[in-house]
Protein backbone atom coordinates (compact mmCIF):
# COMPACT_ATOMS: atom_id res chain seq x y z
CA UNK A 1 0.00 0.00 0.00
CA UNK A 2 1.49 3.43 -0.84
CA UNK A 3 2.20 5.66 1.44
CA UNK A 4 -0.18 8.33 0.35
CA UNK A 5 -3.40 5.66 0.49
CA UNK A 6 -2.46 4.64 3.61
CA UNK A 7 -2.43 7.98 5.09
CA UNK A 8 -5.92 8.56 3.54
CA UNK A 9 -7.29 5.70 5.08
CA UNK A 10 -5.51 6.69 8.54
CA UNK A 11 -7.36 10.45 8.49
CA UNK A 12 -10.75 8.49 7.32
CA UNK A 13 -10.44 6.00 9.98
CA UNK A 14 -9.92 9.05 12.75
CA UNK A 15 -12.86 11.00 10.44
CA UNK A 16 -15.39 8.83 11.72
CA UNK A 17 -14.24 8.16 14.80
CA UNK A 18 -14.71 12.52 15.33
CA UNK A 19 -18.08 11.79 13.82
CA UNK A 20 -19.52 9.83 16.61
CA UNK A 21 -17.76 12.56 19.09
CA UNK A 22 -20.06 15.23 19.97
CA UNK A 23 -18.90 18.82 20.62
CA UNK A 24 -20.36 20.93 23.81
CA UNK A 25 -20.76 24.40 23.16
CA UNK A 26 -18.45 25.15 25.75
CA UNK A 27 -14.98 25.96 25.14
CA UNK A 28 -13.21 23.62 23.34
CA UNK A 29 -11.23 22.21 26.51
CA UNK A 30 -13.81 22.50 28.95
CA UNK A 31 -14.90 18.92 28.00
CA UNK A 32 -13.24 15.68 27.99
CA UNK A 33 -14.73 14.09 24.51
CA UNK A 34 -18.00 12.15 24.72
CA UNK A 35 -20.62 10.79 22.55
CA UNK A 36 -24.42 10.90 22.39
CA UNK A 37 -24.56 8.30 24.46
CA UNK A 38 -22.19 8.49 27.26
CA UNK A 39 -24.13 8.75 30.59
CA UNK A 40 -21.59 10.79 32.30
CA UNK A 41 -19.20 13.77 31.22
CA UNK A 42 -15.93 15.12 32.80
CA UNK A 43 -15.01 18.87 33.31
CA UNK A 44 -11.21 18.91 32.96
CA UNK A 45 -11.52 22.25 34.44
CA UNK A 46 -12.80 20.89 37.97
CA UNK A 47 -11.98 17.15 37.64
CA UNK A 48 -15.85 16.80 38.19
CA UNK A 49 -17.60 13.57 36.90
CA UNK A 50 -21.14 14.70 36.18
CA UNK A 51 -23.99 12.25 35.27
CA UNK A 52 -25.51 13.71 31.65
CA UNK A 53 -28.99 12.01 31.71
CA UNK A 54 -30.53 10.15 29.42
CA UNK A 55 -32.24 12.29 26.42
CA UNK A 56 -34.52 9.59 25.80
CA UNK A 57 -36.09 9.45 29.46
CA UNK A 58 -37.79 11.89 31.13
CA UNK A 59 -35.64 12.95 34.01
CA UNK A 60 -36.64 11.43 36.81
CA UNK A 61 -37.95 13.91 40.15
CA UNK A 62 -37.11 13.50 44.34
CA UNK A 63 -39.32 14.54 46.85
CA UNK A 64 -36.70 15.53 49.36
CA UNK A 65 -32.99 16.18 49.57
CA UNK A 66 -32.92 12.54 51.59
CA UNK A 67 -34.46 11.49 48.07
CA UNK A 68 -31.73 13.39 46.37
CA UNK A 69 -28.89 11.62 48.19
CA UNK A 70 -29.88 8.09 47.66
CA UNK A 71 -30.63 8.90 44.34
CA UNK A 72 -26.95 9.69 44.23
CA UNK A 73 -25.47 7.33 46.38
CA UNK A 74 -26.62 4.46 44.60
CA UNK A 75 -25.24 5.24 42.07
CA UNK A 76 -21.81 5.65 43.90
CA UNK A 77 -21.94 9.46 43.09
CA UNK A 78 -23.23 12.47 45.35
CA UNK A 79 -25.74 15.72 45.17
CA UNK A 80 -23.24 18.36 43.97
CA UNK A 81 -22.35 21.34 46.44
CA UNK A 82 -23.69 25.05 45.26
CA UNK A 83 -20.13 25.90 44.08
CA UNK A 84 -19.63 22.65 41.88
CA UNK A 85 -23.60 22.92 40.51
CA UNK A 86 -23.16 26.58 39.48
CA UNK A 87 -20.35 25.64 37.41
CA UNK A 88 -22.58 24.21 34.87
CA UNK A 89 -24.13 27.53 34.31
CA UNK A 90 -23.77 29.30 31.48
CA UNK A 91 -23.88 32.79 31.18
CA UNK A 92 -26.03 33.21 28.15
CA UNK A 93 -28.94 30.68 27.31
CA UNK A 94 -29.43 28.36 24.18
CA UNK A 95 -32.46 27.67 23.50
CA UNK A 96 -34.07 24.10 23.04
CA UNK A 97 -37.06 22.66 22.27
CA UNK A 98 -39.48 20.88 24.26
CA UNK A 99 -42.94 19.75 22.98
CA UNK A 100 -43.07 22.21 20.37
CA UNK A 101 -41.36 25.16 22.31
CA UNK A 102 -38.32 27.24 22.65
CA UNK A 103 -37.22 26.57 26.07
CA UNK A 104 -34.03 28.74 27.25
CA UNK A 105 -31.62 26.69 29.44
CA UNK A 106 -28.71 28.00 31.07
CA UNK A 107 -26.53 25.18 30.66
CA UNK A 108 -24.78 23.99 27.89
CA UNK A 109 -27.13 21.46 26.07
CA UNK A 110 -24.85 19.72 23.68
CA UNK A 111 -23.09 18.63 27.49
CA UNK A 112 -26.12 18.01 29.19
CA UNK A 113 -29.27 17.25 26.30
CA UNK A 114 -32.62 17.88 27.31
CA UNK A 115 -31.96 19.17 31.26
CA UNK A 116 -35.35 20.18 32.77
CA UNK A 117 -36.03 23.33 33.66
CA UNK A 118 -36.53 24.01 37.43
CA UNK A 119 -35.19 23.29 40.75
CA UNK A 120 -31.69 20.93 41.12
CA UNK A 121 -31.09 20.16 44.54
CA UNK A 122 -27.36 20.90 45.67
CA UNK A 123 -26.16 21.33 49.59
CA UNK A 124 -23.05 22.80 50.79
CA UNK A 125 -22.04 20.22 52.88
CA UNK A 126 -23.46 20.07 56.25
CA UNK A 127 -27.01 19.30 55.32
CA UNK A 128 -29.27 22.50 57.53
CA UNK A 129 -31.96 23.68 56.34
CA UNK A 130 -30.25 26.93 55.33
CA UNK A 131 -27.60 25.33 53.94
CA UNK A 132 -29.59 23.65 51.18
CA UNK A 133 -30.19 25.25 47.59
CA UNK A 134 -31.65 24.99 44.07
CA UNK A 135 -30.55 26.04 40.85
CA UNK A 136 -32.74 26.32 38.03
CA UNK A 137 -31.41 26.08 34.72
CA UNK A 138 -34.07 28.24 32.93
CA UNK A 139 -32.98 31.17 34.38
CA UNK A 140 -29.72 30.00 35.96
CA UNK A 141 -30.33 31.44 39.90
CA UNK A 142 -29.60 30.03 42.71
CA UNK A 143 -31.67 30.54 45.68
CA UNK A 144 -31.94 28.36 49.26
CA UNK A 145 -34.93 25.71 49.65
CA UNK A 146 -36.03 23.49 51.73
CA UNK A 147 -34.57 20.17 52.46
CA UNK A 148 -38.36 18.86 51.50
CA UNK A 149 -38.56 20.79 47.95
CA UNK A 150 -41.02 18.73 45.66
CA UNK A 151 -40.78 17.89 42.64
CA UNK A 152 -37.30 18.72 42.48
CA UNK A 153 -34.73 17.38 40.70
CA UNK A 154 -30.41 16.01 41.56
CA UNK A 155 -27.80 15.38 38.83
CA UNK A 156 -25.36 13.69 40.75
CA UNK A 157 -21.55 14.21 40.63
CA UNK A 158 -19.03 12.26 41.28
């Protein structure tokens, strides 16, 4: 084989392997690659392991921050602290849509597809009352809630 065709073949070979890569619309190093359908994602920026979701399932809802944590812990990961949580949000929206709708999300949404709108459960460590808040990703605040805040949801970190 010449030298030439097997180069070609080399680039096409690492072509389609890029192909089934997504890109987040973060900056280009925020990321460590990942593909549609990896279930977790790593900020090389904060060594963070985050659990992505699944696009295809409706994410799922706790009842209580208790909730939140076994959520978490079974799957060997945690509910994020305020600090590591607001580092998935973004300053300016994208929009995506949802049943027919624009929806603006404050997070990046090639990183984290179809992330609810509405509260996220995240503590700062000691577990009080006061100590407990939510981000929402629609408008990216953070404000404190209750350790019994319905309908809430946890993306767990690990």
């Amino acid at each position: 084989m010449s030298r030439r065709l097997l180069r070609g073949a080399v680039l096409a070979a690492g072509a389609l392997a890029l192909a089934s890569q997504v890109r987040a619309d973060a900056p280009g190093d925020q990321y460590l690659p990942f593909t549609r359908s990896d279930k977790t994602i790593v900020d090389q920026q904060t060594g963070l392991d985050w659990e992505r979701g699944d696009p295809a399932v409706a994410w799922p809802t706790v009842d209580s921050l208790a909730a939140a944590n076994s959520r978490c812990v079974g799957q060997t990961r945690r509910v994020p602290t305020l600090k590591e949580l607001l580092t998935l949000v973004d300053e300016l929206p994208t929009k995506e849509y949802e049943k027919g709708q624009e929806i603006p999300k404050y997070i990046d949404t090639a990183a984290f597809p179809k992330t609810p709108v509405g509260a996220f459960y995240t503590s700062t460590g000691t577990g009080g009352a006061a100590e407990v808040y939510c981000v929402d990703f629609g408008t990216g605040d953070a404000t404190p809630c209750s350790t019994a805040t319905k309908n809430a949801y946890v993306r767990c970190v690990k």
